[in-house]
Structure formats: C-alpha cells, structure tokens
Protein backbone atom coordinates (compact mmCIF):
# COMPACT_ATOMS: atom_id res chain seq x y z
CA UNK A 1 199.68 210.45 122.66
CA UNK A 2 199.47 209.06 119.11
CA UNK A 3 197.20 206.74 117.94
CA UNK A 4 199.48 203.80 117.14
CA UNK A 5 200.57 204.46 120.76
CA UNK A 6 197.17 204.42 121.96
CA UNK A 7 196.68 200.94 120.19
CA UNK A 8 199.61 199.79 121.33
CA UNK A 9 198.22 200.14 125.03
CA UNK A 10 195.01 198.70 124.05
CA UNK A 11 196.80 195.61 122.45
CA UNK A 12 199.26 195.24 125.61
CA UNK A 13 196.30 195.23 127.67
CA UNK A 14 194.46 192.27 125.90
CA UNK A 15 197.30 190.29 126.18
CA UNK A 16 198.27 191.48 129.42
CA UNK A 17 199.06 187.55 131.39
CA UNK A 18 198.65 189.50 134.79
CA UNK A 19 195.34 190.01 134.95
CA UNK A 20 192.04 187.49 135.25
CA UNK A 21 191.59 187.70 131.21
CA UNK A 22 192.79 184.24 131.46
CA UNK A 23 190.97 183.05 134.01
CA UNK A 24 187.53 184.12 131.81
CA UNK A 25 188.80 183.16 128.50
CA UNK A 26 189.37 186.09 127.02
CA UNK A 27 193.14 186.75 127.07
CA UNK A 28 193.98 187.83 123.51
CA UNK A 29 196.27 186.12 120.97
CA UNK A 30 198.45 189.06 119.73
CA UNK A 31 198.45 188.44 116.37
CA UNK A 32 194.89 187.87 115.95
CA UNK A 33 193.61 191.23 117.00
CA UNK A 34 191.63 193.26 114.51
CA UNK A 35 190.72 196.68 114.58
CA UNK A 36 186.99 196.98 113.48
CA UNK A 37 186.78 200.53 114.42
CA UNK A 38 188.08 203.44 115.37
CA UNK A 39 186.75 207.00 116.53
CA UNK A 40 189.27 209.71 117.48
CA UNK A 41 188.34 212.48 119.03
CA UNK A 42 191.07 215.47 120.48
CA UNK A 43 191.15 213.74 123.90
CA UNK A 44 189.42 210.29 123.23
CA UNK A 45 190.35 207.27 121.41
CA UNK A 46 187.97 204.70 121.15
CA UNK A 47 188.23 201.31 119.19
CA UNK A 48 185.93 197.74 118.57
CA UNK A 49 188.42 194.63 118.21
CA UNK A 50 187.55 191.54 117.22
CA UNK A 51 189.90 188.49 118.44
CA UNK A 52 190.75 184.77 119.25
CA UNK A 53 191.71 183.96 122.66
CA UNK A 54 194.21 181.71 124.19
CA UNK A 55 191.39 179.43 124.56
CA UNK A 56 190.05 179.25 120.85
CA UNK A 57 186.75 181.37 121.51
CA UNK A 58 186.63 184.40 119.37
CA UNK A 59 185.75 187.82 120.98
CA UNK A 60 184.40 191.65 120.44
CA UNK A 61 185.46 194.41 122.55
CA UNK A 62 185.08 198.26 122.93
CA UNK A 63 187.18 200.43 124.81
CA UNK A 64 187.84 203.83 125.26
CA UNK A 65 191.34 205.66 126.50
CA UNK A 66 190.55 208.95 127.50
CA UNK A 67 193.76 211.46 127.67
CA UNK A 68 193.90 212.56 131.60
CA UNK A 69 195.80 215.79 131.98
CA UNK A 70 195.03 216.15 135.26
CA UNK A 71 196.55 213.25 136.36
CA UNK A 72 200.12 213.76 134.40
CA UNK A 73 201.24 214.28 130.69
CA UNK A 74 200.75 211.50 128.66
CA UNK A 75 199.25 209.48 130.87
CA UNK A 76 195.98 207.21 129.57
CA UNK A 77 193.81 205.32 131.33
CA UNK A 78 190.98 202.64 130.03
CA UNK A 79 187.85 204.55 130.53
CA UNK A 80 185.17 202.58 129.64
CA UNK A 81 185.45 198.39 128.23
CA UNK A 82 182.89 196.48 126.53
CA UNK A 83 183.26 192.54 126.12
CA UNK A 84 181.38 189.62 124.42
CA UNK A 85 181.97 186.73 122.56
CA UNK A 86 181.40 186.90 118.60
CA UNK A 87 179.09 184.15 118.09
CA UNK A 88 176.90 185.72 120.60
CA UNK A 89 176.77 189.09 119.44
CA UNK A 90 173.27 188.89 117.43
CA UNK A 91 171.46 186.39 120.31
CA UNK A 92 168.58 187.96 121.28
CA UNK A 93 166.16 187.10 124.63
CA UNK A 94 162.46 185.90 124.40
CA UNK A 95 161.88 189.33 126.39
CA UNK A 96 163.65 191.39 123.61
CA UNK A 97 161.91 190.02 120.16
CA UNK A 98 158.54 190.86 122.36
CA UNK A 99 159.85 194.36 123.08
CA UNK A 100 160.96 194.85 119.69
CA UNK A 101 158.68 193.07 117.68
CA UNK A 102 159.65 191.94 113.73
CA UNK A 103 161.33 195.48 113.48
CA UNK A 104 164.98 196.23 113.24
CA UNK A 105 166.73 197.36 116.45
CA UNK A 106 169.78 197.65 118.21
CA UNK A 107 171.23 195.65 121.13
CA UNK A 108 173.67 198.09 123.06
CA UNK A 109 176.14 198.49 125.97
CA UNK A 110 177.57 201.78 127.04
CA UNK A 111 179.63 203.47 129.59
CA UNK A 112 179.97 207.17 130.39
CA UNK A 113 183.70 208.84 132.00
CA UNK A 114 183.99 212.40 131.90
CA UNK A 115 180.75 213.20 129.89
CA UNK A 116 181.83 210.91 127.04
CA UNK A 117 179.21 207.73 126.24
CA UNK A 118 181.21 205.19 124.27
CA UNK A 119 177.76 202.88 122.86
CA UNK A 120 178.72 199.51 121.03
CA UNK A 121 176.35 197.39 120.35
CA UNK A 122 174.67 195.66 117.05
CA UNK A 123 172.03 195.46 114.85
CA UNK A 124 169.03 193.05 115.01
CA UNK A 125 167.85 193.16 111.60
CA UNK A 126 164.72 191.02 111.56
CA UNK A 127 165.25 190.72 107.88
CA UNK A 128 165.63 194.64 107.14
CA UNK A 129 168.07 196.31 105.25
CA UNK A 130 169.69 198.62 107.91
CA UNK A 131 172.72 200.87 106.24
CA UNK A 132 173.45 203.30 109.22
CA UNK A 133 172.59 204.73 112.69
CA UNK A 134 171.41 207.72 113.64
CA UNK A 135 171.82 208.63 117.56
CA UNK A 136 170.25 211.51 118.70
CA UNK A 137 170.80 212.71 122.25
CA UNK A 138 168.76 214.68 124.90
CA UNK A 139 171.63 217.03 124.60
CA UNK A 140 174.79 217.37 122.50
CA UNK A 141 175.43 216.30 119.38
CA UNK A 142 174.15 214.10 116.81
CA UNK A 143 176.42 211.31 114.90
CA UNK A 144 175.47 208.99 112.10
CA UNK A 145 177.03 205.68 111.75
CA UNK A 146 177.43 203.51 108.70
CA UNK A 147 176.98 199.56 109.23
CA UNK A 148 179.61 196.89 108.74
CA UNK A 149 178.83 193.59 110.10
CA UNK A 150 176.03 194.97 112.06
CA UNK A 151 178.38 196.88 114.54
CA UNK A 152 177.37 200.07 115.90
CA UNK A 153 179.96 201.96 117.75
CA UNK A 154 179.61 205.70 118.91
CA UNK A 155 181.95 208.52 120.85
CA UNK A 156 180.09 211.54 121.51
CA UNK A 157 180.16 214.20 124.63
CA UNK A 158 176.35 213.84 125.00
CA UNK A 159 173.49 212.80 127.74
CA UNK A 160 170.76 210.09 127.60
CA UNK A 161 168.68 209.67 127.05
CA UNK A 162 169.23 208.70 123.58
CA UNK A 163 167.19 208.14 120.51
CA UNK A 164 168.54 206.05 117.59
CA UNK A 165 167.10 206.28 114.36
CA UNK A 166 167.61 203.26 111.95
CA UNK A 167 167.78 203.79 108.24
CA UNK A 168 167.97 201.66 105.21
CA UNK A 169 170.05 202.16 101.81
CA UNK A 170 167.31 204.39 100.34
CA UNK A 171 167.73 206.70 103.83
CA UNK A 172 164.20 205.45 104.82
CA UNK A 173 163.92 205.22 108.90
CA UNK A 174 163.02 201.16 109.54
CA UNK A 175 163.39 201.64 113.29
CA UNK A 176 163.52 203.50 115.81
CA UNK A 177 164.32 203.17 119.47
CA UNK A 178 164.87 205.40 122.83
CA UNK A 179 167.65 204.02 125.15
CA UNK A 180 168.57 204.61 128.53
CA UNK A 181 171.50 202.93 130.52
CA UNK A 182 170.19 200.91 133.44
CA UNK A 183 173.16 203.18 135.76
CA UNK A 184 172.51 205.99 134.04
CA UNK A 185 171.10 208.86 136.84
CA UNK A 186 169.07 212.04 135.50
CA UNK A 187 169.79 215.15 137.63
C-alpha cells in the first residue's frame, strides 16, 4: 500500500461519522488536517496530525497502520492511536514538575503491536534549548529525533525499557530520562 493510500485511510478514519469521534469531540474537519509527521518504515506507517474538530477544539493524534499479510494483501489495520487536545499538550501535573524538577523532559504515550513502539509525546522545556531526542532502547535500535514544536514522535522495532537522551543545539545532553509503559510486561 502507498503512502498517499495509507493517509487516505488515516484521514477517512478521522472523519469517519460512524463512530463515537463525535460523541467526544474529536471528529475531524477534513480540510483542516495536517500532517506533522511522518515515519515510514517497509511494513509501518506512522503519522502525528494536528486538527480542528466539528466542535471547534483543535487536536493532536498519532497513529500507526501496520501492513498485515497474514490477514490478506493489502489489508491495513490501525495499530496503535494516540489522542489529545493541542492546548493541552505541554500541561504538566504537580506530581510531574516534582519528578522532573527545573530540567527538560518529555511527556509520552506509546503503544506496542507486533514488536513496533510508536512513542509521541512532547517536550517540557523548563526554559532549555532542546533540538532533538535521542531514544535508546534495552534492545534494538537507536533513533534520533529533531524537534519541531516540541513533538517527539518515534517508530522503532525495539523493547523498553527506554532511555531518552535530550540534547540542545550545541549536541550537549540537558536531560535525560528512563521510561517504561505502565502495560508494558518484562518477560
């Protein structure tokens, strides 16, 4: 499947009027859907939207199509989906600034199908400088991400835990934190 094909599901599916989108707010206005990002890999595509609902409030998504052979050519299903509204997407909890502290960090969701961990998420600056991501897993490999409007977003065959490294312009590590998903079982 191509990738305009695969987007083409994704958008169909945000505007899709037969399922509960609606009923939470967050059925998508076709024409205001914007691809933030994209990673492609041979039988993944993953991408972050931004968008306005039918009901004014702007919001951020993830999701993943992974290509399932198995279950007939062609066929893609929604593997993993990640949703929040935009103004919300650098709030942070009392508990969080005391876990963190004053340095930079990352506020993530993730989901796992087939060995893949889509991780979207953004930055919490605290007044740093942060350029790019590091993410380094217990095992598989390691990807670097640049910032844009404090996004991270990650596609990797890999297993938590996993560190992330935080570095600024200069390639200096500000931060540095060790996540775990709360559903995430080590064998």
């Amino acid at each position: 499947m191509s990738l305009d094909t695969s987007k083409q599901k994704l958008i169909a599916h945000l505007t899709n009027t037969q399922t509960k989108r609606e009923e939470r707010g967050c059925l998508a206005q076709a024409e205001t859907i914007l691809f933030l990002k994209e990673k492609v890999l041979p039988d993944v595509h993953a991408y972050a939207v931004r968008y306005t609902s039918t009901t004014g409030q702007q919001w951020d998504e993830a999701h993943c199509f992974l290509h399932a052979p198995h279950e007939g050519a062609g066929v893609w299903i929604t593997s993993v989906g990640i949703r929040g509204k935009t103004a919300d997407r650098f709030v942070a909890t009392e508990e969080e600034h005391t876990v963190h502290g004053s340095k930079p960090w990352l506020k993530l969701s993730g989901g796992e199908r087939d060995g893949y961990w889509l991780v979207y998420g953004h930055v919490i600056t605290n007044g740093y400088d942060v350029a790019h991501v590091r993410m380094i897993p217990a095992s598989g490999q390691m990807e670097e991400e640049e910032i844009h409007d404090g996004l991270v977003f990650l596609l990797s065959r890999c297993s938590p835990p996993i560190t992330f490294e935080l570095y600024d312009r200069a390639h200096i590590v500000v931060g540095k934190q060790v996540w775990t998903p709360l559903f995430h079982n080590e064998e």
